[in-house]
N, C-alpha and C. Protein backbone atom coordinates (compact mmCIF):
# COMPACT_ATOMS: atom_id res chain seq x y z
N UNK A 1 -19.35 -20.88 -55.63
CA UNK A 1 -18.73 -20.17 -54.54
C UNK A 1 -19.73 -19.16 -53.95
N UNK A 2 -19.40 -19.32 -52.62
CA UNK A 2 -20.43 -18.28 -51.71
C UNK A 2 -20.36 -16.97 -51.86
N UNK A 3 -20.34 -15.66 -51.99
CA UNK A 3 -19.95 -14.56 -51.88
C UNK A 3 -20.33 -14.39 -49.97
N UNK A 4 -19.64 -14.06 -49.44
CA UNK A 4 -19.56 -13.70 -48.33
C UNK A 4 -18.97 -12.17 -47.66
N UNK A 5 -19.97 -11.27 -47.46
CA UNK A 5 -19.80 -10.35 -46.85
C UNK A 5 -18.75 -9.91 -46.22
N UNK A 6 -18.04 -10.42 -45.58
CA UNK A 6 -17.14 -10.03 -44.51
C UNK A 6 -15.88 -10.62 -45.32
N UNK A 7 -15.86 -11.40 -46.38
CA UNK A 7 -14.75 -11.44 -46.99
C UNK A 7 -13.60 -10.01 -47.62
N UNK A 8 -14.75 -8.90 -47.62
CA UNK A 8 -13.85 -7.65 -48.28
C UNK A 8 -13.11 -7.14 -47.06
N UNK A 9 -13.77 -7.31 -46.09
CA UNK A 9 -13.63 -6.97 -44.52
C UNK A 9 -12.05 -7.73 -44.19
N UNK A 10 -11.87 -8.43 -44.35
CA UNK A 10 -10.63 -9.30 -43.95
C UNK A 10 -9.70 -9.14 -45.00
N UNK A 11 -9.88 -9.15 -46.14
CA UNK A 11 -8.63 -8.49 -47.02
C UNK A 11 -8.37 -6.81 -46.90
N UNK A 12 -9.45 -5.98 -46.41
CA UNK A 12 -9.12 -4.40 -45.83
C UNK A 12 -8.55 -4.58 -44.82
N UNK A 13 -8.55 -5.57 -44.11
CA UNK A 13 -7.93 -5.47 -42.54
C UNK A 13 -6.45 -5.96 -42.93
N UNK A 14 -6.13 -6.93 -43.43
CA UNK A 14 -5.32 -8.06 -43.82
C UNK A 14 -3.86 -6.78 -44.84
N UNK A 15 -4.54 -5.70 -45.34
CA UNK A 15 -4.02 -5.00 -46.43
C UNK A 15 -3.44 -3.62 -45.79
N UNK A 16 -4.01 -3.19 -44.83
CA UNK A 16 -4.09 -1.84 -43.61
C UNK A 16 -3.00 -2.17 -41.93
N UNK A 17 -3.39 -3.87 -41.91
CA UNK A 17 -2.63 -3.59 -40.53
C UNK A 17 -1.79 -5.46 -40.24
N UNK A 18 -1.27 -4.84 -39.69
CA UNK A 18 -0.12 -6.22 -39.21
C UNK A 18 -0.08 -6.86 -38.18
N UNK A 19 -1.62 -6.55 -37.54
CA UNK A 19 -2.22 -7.46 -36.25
C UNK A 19 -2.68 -8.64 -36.77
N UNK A 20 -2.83 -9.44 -35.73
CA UNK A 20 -3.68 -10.51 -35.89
C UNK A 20 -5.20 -10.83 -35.56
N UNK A 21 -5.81 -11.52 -36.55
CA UNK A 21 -7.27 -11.28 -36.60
C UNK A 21 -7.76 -12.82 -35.82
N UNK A 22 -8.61 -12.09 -35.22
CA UNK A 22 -9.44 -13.10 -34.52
C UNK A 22 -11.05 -13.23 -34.75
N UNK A 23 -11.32 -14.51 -35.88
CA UNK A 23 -12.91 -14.50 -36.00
C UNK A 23 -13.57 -15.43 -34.96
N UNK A 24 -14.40 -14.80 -35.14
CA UNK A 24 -15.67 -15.94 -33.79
C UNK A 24 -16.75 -15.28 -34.28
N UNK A 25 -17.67 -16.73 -33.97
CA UNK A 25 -19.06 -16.38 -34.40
C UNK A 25 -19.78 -17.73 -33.86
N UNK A 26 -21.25 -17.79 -34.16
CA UNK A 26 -21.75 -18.98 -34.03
C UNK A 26 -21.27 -20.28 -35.13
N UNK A 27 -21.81 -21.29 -34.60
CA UNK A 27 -21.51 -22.56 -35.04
C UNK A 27 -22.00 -22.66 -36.74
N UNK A 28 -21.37 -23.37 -37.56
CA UNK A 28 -21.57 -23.26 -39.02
C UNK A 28 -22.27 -22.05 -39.63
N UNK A 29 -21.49 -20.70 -39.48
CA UNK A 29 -22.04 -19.75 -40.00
C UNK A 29 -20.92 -19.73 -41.50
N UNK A 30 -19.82 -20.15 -41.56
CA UNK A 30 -18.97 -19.92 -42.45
C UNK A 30 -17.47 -19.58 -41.80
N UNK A 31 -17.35 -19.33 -40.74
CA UNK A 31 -16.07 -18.36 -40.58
C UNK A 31 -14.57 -19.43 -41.26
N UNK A 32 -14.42 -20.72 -41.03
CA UNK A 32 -13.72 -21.51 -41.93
C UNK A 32 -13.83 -21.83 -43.21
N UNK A 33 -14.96 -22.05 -43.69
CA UNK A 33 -15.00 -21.12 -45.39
C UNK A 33 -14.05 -20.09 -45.56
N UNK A 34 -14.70 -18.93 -44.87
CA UNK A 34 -14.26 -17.81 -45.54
C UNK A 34 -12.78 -17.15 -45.49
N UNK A 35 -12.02 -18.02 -44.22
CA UNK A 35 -10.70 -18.07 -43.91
C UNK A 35 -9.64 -18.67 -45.01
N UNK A 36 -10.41 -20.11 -45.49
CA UNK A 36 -9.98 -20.85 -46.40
C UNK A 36 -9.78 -20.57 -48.03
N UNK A 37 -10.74 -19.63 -48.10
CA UNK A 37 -11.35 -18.88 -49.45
C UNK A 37 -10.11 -18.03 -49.28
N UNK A 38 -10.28 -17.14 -48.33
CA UNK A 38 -9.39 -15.87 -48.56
C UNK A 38 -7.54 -16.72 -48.27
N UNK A 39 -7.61 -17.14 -48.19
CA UNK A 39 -5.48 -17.93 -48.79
C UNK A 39 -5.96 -18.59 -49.75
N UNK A 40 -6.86 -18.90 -50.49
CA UNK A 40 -6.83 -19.36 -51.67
C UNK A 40 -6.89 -18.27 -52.79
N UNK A 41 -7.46 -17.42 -52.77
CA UNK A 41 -7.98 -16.55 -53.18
C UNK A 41 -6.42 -15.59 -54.19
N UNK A 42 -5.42 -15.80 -53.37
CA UNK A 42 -4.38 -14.86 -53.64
C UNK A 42 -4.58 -13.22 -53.27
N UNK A 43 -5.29 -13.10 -52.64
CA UNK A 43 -5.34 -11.59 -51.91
C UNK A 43 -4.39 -11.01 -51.50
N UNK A 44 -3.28 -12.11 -50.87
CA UNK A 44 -1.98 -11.48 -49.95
C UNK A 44 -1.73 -10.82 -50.73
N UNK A 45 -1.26 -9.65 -50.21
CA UNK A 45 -0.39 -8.49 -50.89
C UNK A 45 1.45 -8.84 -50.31
């Protein structure tokens, strides 16, 4: 498994507020990884 940076980033956001998150980035940087990781993960609070 990758450790990915911005993964702590999205469970602080995910844990703090009840908006909806919008990632974008360039092409195969990870952002579907790390979407996929984090609901697997069990983070939801």
């Amino acid at each position: 498994m990758i450790k990915r940076h911005i993964f702590k980033d999205i469970v602080r956001f995910y844990n703090e507020s009840n908006k909806a998150l919008l990632i974008t980035g360039a092409r195969q940087v990870g952002k579907t990884y790390t979407i996929r990781q984090f609901g697997e993960s069990g983070c939801i609070v």
